[in-house]
N, C-alpha and C. Protein backbone atom coordinates (compact mmCIF):
# COMPACT_ATOMS: atom_id res chain seq x y z
N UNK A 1 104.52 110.85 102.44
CA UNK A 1 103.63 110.20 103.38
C UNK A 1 103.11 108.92 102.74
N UNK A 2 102.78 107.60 103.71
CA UNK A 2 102.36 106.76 102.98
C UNK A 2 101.17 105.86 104.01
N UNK A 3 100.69 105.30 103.34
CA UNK A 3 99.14 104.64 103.77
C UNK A 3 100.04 103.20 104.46
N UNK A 4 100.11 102.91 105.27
CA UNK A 4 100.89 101.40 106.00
C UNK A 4 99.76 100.97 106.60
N UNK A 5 99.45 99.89 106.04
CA UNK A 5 98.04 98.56 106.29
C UNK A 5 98.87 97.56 106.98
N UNK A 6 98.78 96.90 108.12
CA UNK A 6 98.88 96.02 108.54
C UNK A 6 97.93 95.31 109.13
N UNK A 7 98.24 93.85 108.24
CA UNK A 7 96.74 92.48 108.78
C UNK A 7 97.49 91.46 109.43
N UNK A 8 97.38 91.50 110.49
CA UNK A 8 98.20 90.24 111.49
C UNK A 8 97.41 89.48 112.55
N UNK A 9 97.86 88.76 113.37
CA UNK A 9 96.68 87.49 114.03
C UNK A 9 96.17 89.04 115.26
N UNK A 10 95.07 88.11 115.79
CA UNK A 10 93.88 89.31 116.64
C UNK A 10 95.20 89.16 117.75
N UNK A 11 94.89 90.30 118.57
CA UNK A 11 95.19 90.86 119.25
C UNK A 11 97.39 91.32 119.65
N UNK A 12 97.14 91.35 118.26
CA UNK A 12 98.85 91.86 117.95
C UNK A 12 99.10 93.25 117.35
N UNK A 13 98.10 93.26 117.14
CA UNK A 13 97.61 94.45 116.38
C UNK A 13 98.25 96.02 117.54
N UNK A 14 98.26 95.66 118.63
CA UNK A 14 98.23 96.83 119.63
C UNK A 14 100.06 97.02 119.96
N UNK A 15 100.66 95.61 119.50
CA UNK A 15 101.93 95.83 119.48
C UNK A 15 102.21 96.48 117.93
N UNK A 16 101.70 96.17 116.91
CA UNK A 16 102.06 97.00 115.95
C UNK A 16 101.91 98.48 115.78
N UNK A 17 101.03 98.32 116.76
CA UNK A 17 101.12 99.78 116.54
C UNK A 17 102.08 100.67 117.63
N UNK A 18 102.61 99.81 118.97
CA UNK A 18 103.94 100.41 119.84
C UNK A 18 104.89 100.74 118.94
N UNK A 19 105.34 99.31 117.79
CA UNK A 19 106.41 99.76 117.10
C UNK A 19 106.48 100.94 116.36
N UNK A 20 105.25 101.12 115.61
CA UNK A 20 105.11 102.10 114.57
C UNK A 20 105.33 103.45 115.20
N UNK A 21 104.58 103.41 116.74
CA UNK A 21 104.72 104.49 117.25
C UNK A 21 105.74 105.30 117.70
N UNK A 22 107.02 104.43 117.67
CA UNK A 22 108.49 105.11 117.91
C UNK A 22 108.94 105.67 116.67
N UNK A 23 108.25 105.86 115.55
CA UNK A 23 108.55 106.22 114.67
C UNK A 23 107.59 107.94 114.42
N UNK A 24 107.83 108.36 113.42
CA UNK A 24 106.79 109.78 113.19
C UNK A 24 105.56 109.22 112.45
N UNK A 25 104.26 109.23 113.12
CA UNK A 25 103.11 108.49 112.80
C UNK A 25 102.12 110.05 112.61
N UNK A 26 101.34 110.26 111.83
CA UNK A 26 100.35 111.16 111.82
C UNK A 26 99.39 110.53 112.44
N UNK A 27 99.18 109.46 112.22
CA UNK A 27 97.96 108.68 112.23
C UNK A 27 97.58 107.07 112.93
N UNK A 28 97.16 106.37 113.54
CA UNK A 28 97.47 105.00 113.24
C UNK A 28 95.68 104.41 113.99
N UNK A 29 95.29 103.69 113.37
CA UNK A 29 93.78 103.13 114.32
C UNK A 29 93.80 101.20 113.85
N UNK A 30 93.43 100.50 115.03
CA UNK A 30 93.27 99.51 114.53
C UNK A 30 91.67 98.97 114.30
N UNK A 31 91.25 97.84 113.26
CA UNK A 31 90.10 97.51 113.48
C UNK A 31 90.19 96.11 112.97
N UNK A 32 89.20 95.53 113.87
CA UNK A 32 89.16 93.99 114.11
C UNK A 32 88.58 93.97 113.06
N UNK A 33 89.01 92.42 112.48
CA UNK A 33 89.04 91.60 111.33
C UNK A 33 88.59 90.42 111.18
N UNK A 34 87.96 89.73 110.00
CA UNK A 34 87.11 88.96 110.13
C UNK A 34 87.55 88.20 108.67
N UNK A 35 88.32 87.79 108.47
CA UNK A 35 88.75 86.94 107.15
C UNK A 35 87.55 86.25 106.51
N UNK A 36 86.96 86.09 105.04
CA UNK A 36 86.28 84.90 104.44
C UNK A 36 86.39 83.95 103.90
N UNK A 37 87.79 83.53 103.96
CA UNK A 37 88.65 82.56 102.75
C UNK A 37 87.67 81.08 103.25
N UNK A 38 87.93 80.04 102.26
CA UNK A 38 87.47 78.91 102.77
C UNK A 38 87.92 78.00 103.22
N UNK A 39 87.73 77.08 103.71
CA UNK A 39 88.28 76.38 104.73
C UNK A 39 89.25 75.56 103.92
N UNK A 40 89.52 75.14 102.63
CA UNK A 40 90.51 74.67 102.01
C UNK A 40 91.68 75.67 101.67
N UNK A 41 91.21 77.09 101.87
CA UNK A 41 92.57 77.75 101.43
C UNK A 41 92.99 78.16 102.53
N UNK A 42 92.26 78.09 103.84
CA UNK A 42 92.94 78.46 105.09
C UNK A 42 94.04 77.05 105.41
N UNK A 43 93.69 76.00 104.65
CA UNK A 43 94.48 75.21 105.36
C UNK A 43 95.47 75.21 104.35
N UNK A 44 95.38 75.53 103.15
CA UNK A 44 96.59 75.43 101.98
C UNK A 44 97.50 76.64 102.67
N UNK A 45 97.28 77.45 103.24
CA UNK A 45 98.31 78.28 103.66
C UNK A 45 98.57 77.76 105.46
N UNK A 46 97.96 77.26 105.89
CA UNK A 46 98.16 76.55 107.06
C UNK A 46 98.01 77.65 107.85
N UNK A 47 96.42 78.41 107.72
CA UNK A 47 95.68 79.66 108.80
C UNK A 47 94.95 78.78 109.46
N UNK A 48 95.19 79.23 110.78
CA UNK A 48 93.89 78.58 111.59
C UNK A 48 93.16 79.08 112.11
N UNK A 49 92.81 80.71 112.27
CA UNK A 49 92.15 81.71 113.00
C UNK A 49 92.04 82.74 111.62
N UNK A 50 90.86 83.02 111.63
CA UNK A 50 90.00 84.17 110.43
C UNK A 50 90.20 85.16 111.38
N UNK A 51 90.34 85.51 112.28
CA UNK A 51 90.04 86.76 113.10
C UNK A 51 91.50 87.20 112.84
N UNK A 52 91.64 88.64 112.60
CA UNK A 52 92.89 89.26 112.73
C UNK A 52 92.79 91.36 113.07
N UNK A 53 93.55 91.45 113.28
CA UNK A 53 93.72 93.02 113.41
C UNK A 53 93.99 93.61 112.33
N UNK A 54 93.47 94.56 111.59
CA UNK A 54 93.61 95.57 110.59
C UNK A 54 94.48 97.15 111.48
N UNK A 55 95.79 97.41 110.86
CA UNK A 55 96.17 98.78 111.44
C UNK A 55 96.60 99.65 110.07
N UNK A 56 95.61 100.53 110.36
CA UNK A 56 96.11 101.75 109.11
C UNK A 56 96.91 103.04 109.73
N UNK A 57 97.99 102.83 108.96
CA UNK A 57 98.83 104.02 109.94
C UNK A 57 99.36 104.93 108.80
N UNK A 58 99.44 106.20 108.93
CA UNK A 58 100.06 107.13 108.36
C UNK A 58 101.41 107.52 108.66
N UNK A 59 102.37 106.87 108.07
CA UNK A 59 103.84 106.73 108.80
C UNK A 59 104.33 107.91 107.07
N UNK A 60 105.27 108.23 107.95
CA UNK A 60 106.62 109.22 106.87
C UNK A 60 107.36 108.36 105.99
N UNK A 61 107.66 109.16 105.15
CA UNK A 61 108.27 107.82 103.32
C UNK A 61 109.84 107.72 104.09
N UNK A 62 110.51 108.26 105.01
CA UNK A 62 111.49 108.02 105.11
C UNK A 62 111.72 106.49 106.16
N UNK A 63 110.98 106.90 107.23
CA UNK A 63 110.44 105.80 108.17
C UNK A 63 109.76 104.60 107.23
N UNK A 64 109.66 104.43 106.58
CA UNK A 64 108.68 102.95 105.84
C UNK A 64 109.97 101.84 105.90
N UNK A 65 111.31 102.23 105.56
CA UNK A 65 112.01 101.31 105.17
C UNK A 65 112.16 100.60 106.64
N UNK A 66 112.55 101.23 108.05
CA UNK A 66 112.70 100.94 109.24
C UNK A 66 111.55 99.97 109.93
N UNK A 67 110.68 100.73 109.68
CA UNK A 67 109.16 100.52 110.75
C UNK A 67 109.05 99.09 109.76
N UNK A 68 109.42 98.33 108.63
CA UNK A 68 108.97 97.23 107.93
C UNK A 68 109.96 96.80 108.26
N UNK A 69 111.11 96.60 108.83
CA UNK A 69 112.42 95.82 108.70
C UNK A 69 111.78 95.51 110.61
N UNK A 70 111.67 96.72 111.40
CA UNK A 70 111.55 96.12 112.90
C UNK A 70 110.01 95.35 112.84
N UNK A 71 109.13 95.42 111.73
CA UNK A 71 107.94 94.53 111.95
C UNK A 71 108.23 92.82 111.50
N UNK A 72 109.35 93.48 110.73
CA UNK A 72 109.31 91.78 110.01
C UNK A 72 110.28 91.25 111.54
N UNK A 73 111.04 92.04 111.77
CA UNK A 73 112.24 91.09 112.78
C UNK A 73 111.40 90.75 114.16
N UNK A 74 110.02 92.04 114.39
CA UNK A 74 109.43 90.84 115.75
C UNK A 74 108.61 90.51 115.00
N UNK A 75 107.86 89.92 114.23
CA UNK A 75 107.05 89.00 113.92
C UNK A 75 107.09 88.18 112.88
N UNK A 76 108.43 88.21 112.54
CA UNK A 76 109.04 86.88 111.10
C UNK A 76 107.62 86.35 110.27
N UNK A 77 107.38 87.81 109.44
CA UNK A 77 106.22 87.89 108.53
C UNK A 77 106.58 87.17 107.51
N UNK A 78 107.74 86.95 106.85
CA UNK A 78 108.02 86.61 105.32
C UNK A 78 108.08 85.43 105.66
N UNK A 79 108.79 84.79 106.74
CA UNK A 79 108.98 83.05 107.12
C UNK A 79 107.79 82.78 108.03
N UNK A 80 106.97 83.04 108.25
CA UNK A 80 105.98 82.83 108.60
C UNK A 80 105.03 82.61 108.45
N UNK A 81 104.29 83.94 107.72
CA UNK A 81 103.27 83.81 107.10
C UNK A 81 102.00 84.31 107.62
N UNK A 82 102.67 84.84 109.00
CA UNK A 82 101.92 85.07 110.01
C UNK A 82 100.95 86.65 109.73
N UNK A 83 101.16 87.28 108.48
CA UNK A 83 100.44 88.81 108.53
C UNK A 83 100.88 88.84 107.37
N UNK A 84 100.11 90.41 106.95
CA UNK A 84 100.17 90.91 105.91
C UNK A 84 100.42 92.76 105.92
N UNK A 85 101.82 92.98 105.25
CA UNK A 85 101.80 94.35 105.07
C UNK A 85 102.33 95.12 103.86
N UNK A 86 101.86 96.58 103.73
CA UNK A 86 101.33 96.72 102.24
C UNK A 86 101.51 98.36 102.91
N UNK A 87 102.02 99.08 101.49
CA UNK A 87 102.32 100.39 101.61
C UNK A 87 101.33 100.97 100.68
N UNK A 88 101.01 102.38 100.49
CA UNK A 88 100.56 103.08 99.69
C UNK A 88 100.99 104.33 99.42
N UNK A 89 100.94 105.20 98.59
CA UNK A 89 101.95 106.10 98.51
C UNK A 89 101.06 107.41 98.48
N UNK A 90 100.73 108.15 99.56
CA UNK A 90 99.96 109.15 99.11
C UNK A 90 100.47 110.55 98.44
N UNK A 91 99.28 111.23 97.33
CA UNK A 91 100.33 112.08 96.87
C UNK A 91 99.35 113.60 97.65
N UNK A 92 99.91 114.57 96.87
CA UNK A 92 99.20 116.03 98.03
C UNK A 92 98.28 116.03 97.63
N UNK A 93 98.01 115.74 97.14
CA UNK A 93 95.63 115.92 97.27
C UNK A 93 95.07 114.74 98.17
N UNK A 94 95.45 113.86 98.39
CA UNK A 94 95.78 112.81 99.69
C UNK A 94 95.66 113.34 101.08
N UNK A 95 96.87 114.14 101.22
CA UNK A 95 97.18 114.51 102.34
C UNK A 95 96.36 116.16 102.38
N UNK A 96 96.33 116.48 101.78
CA UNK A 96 95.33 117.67 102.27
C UNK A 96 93.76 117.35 102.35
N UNK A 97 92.92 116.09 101.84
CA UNK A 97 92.14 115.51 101.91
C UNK A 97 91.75 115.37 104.07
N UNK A 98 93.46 114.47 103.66
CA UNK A 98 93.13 113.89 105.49
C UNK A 98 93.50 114.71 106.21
N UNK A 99 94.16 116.25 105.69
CA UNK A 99 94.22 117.13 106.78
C UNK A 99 92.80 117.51 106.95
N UNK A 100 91.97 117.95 106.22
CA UNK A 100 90.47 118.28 106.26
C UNK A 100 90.02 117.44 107.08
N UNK A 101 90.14 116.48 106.61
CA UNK A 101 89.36 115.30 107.62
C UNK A 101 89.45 115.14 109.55
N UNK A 102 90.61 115.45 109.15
CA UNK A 102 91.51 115.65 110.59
C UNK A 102 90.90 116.84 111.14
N UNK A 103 91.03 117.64 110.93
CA UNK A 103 90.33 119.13 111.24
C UNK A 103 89.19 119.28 111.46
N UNK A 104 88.22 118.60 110.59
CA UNK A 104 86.89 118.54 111.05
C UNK A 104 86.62 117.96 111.82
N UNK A 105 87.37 116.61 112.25
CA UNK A 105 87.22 115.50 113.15
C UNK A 105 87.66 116.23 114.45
N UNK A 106 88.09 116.94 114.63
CA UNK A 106 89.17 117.77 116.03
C UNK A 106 87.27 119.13 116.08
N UNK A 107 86.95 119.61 115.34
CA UNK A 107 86.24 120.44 115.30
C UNK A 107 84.91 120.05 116.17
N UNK A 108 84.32 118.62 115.60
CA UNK A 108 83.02 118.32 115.97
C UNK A 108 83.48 117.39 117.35
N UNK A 109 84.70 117.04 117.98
CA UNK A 109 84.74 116.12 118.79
C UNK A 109 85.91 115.17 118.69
């Protein structure tokens, strides 16, 4: 299982998560984003909007290689420049953590 962060421009965020979703997802939530860089390094990378979508998704280690190859091909991240995505690798004290979490969360509501 792995932690998949995706930071891309506001309101794209809801397609990242269609894609992800054809895949086996435990998990996925997005939350709006608010960049602080300064106005000289937004323009050294040539950003023009601080606002972006945060999506944390719990995708399967087999699915990571796919779900990053169909994110880069609709949104030409590497030639672009347009987002940011980033894996994490959870190990089983991880995942029995967020099963708890999950469980309690289903429990109270």
């Amino acid at each position: 299982m792995k932690l998949l962060i995706t930071v891309i421009e506001r309101d794209k965020g809801e397609r990242v998560m269609e894609i992800i979703g054809e895949y086996k997802v435990d998990f996925s939530v997005t939350f709006l984003g608010l960049g602080t860089a300064l106005p000289s390094m937004m323009e050294y990378f040539s950003l023009t909007d601080r606002s972006k979508d945060v999506v944390f998704s719990l995708v399967a280690d087999s699915d990571t290689p796919q779900i990053l190859e169909r994110l880069e091909k609709e949104f030409a991240i590497t030639k672009n420049n347009t987002a940011s995505v980033l894996t994490i690798n959870l190990n089983a004290i991880n995942r029995i953590a967020y099963e708890h979490l999950l469980e309690k969360g289903m429990k109270n509501g």
